[in-house]
Protein backbone atom coordinates (compact mmCIF):
# COMPACT_ATOMS: atom_id res chain seq x y z
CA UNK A 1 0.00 0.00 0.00
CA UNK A 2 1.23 3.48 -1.18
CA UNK A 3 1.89 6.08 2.01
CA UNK A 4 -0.85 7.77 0.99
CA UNK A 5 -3.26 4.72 1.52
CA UNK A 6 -2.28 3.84 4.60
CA UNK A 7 -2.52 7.60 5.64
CA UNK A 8 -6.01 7.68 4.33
CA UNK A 9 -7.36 4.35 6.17
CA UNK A 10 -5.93 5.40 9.66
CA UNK A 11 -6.97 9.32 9.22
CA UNK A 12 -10.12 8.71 7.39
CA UNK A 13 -13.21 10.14 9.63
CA UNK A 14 -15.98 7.11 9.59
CA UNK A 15 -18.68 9.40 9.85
CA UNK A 16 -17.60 11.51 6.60
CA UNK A 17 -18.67 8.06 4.99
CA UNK A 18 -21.69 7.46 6.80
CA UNK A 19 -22.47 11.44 5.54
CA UNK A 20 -21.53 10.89 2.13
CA UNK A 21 -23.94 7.80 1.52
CA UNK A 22 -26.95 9.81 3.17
CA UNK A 23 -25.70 12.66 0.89
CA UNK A 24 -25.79 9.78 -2.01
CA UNK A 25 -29.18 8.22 -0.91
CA UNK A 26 -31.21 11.40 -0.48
CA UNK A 27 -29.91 12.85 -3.92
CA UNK A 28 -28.89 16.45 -2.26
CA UNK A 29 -27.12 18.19 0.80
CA UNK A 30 -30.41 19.75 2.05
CA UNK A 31 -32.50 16.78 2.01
CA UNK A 32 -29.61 14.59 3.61
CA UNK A 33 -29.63 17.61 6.61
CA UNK A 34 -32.95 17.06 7.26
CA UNK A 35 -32.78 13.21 7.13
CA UNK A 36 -29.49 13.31 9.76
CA UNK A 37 -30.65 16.22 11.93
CA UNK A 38 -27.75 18.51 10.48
CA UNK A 39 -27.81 22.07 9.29
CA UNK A 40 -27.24 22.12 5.09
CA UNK A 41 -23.50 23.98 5.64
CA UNK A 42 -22.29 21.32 8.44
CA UNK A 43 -23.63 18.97 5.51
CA UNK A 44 -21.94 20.30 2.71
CA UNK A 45 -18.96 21.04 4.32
CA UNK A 46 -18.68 17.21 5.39
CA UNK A 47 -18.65 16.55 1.22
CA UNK A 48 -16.11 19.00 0.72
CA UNK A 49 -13.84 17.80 3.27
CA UNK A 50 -14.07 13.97 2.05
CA UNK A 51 -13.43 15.24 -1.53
CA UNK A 52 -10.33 17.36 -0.11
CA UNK A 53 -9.64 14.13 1.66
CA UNK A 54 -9.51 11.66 -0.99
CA UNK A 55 -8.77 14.56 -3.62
CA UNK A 56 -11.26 13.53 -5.97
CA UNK A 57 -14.55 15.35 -6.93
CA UNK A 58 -17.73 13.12 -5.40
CA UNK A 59 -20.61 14.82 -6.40
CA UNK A 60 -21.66 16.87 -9.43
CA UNK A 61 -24.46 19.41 -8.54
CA UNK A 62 -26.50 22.90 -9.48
CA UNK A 63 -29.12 24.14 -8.50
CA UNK A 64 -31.18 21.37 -9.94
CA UNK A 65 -28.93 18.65 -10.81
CA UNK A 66 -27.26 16.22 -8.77
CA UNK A 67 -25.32 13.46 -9.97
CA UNK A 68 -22.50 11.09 -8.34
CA UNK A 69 -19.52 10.92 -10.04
CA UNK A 70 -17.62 7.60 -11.49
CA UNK A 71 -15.77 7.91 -7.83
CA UNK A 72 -18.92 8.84 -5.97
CA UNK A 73 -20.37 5.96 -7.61
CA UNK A 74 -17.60 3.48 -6.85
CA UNK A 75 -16.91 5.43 -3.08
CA UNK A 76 -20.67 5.16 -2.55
CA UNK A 77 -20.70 1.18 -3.41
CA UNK A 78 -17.64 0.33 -1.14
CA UNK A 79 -18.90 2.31 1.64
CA UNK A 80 -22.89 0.76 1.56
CA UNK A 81 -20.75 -2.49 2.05
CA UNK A 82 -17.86 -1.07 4.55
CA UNK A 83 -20.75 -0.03 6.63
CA UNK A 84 -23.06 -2.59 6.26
CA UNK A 85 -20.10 -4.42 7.83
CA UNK A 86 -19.14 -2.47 10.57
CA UNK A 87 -23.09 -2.64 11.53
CA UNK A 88 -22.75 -6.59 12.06
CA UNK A 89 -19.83 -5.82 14.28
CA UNK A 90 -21.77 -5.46 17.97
């Protein structure tokens, strides 16, 4: 594993993933607020950080459009299953 890898698994903030597939899920920052009881910044500001984090651009949105891109789509799949996982765990 590259430096950068291993930096990323040990560093990475869990709930930044747990954000990002609500984010995924409810299409949109403002409807994934409402659905985790967060304001839209503290929401969008989550996205921005995991993009900044895994310097790649997640989501492709306007004012009416909102699309995953090919590494929100492939992020989004691995991290339905990483947490599906970590929910067996207890």
């Amino acid at each position: 594993m590259s430096s950068h890898t291993d930096r990323l698994v040990w560093d990475l903030d869990w709930n930044l993933l747990r954000t990002f597939v609500v984010i995924a899920e409810e299409k949109g920052i403002t409807r994934a607020g409402e659905r985790l009881n967060l304001k839209q910044p503290t929401v969008s500001n989550a996205l921005r950080r995991l993009e900044m984090r895994l310097e790649r651009k997640l989501v492709s949105r306007s004012a009416n459009h909102f699309e995953l891109t090919e590494a929100g789509r492939r992020l989004y799949d691995s991290s339905v299953e990483i947490l599906g996982l970590v929910s067996r765990l207890p």
